[in-house]
Protein backbone atom coordinates (compact mmCIF):
# COMPACT_ATOMS: atom_id res chain seq x y z
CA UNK A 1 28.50 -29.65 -14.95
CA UNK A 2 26.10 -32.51 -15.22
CA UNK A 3 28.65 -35.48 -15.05
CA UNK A 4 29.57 -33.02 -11.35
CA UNK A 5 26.39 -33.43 -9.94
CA UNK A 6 25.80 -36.92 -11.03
CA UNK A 7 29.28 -37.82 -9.02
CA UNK A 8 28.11 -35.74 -6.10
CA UNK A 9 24.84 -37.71 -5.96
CA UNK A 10 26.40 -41.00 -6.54
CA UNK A 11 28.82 -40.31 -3.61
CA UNK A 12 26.11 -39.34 -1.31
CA UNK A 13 23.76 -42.01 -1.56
CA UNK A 14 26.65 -44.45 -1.42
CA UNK A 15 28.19 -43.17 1.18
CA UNK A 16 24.86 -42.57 3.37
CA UNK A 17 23.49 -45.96 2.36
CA UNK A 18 27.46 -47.45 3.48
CA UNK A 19 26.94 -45.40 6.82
CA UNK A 20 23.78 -46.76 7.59
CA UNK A 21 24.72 -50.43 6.87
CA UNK A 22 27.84 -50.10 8.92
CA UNK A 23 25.76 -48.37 11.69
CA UNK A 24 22.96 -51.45 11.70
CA UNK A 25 25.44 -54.37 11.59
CA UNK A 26 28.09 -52.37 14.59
CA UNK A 27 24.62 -52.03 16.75
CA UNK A 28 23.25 -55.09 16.36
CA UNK A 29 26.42 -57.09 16.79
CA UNK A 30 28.10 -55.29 19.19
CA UNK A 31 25.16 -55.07 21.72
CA UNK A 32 26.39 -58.61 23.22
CA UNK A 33 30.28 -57.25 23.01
CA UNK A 34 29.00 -54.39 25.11
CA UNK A 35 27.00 -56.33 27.52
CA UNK A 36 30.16 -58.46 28.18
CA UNK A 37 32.45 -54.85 28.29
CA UNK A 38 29.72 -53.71 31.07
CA UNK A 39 29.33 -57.09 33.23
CA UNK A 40 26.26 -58.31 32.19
CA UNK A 41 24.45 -54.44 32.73
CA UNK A 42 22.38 -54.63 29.58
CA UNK A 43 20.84 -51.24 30.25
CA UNK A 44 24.02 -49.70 30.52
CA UNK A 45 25.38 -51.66 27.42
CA UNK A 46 21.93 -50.21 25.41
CA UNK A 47 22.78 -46.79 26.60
CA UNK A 48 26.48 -46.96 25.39
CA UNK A 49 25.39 -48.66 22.12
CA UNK A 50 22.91 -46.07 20.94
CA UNK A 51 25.65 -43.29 21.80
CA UNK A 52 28.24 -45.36 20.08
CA UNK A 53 25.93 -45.01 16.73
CA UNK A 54 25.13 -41.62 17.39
CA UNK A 55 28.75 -40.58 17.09
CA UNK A 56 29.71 -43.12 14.63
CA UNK A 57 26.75 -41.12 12.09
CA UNK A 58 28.19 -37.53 13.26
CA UNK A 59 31.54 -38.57 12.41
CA UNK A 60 30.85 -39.87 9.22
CA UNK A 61 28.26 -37.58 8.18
CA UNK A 62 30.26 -34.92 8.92
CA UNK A 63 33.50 -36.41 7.22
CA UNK A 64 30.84 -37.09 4.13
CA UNK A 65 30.14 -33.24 3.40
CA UNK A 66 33.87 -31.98 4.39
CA UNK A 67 35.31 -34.58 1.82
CA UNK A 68 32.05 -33.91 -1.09
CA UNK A 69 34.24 -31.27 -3.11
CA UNK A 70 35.34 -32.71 -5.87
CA UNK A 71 39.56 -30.66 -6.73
CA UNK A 72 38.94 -31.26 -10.67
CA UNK A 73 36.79 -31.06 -13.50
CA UNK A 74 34.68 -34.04 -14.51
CA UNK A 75 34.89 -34.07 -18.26
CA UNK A 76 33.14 -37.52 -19.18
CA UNK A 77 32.35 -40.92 -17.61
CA UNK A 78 35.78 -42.32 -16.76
CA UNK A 79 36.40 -39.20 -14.60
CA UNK A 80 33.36 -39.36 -12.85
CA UNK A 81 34.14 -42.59 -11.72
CA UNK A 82 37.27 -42.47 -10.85
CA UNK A 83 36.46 -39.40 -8.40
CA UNK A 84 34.06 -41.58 -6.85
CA UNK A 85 36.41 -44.27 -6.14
CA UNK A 86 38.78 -41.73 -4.41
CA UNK A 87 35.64 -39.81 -2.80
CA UNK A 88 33.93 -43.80 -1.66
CA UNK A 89 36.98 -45.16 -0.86
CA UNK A 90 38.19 -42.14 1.72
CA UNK A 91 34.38 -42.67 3.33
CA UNK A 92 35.33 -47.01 3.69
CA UNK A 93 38.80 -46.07 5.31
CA UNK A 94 36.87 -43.86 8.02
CA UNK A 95 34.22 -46.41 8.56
CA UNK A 96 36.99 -48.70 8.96
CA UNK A 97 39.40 -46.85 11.03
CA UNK A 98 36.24 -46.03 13.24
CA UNK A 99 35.45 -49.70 13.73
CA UNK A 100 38.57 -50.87 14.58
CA UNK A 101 38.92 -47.99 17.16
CA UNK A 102 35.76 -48.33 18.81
CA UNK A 103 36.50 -52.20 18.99
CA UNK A 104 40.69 -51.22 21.01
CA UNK A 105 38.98 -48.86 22.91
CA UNK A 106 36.24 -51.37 24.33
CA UNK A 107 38.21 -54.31 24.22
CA UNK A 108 40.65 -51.92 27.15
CA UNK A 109 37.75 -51.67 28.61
CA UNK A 110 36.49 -55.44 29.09
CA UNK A 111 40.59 -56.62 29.76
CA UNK A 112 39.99 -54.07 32.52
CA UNK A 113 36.94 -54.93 33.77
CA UNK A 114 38.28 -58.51 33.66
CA UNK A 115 41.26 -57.73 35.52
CA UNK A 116 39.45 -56.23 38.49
CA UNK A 117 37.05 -59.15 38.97
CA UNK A 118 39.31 -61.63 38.19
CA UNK A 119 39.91 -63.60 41.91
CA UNK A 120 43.01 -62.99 43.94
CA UNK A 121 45.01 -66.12 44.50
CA UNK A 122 45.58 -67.43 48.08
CA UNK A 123 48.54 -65.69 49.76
CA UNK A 124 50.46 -69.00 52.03
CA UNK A 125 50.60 -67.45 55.78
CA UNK A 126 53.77 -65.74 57.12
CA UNK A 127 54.78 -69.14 58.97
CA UNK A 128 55.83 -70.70 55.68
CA UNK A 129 58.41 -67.95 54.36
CA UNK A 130 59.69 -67.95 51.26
CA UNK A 131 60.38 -70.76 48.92
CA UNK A 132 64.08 -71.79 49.26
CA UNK A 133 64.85 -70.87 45.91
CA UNK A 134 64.36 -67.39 47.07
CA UNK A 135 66.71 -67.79 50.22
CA UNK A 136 69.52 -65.73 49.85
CA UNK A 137 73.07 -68.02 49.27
CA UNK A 138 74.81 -69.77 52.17
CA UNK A 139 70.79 -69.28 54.06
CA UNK A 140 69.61 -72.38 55.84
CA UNK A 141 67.48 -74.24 53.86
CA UNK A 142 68.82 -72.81 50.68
């Protein structure tokens, strides 16, 4: 029972202490990401930062205590750390898969932001038609 414990302490303080560096380094280097996502609105990019960390901890808190029960007995020191491993390693793929989402879902968001204020390329007045490559066959000037 005390090698259970041990493993459920060990997990928790890893995992919270993981959590919390992931959170620090996502906020502090994706505040200029965010400003570029929002068009230079740094309040706005603040806003959506903080609320981007707030979710990431709810997520991974709560993904923390569903995935705490350890399935098996932990008879000595090998077992212990080999639920760990599993337990730890379950908590890195969420942080992971987390990050990478957050970074397709705001990189969307700054190709579309891009695309609306990107400049619209001079249209040649009617007078000119269309190239002759695009005259039908037999056309003059084809």
């Amino acid at each position: 029972m005390h090698a259970v414990l041990t493993t459920y302490l060990c997990y928790t303080v890893v995992s919270l202490g993981l959590t919390a560096w992931v959170a620090r380094t996502l906020f502090r280097n994706g505040a200029l990401f965010l400003v570029d996502v929002f068009d230079g609105d740094a309040e706005m990019a603040r806003a959506v930062n903080r609320l981007l960390v707030v979710g990431f901890w709810l997520i991974n808190l709560g993904y923390v205590a569903f995935a705490l029960r350890i399935g098996s007995d932990v008879p000595d020191a090998r077992a212990a750390v080999e639920a760990l491993s599993r337990k730890l390693g379950g908590v890195t793929l969420v942080l992971g898969a987390m990050h990478f989402g957050n970074l397709f879902v705001l990189q969307r968001m700054r190709r579309r932001n891009r695309l609306v204020h990107q400049p619209v390329p001079p249209v040649p007045p009617a007078q000119y038609g269309p190239p002759s490559a695009w005259a039908a066959p037999g056309a003059p000037g084809a």
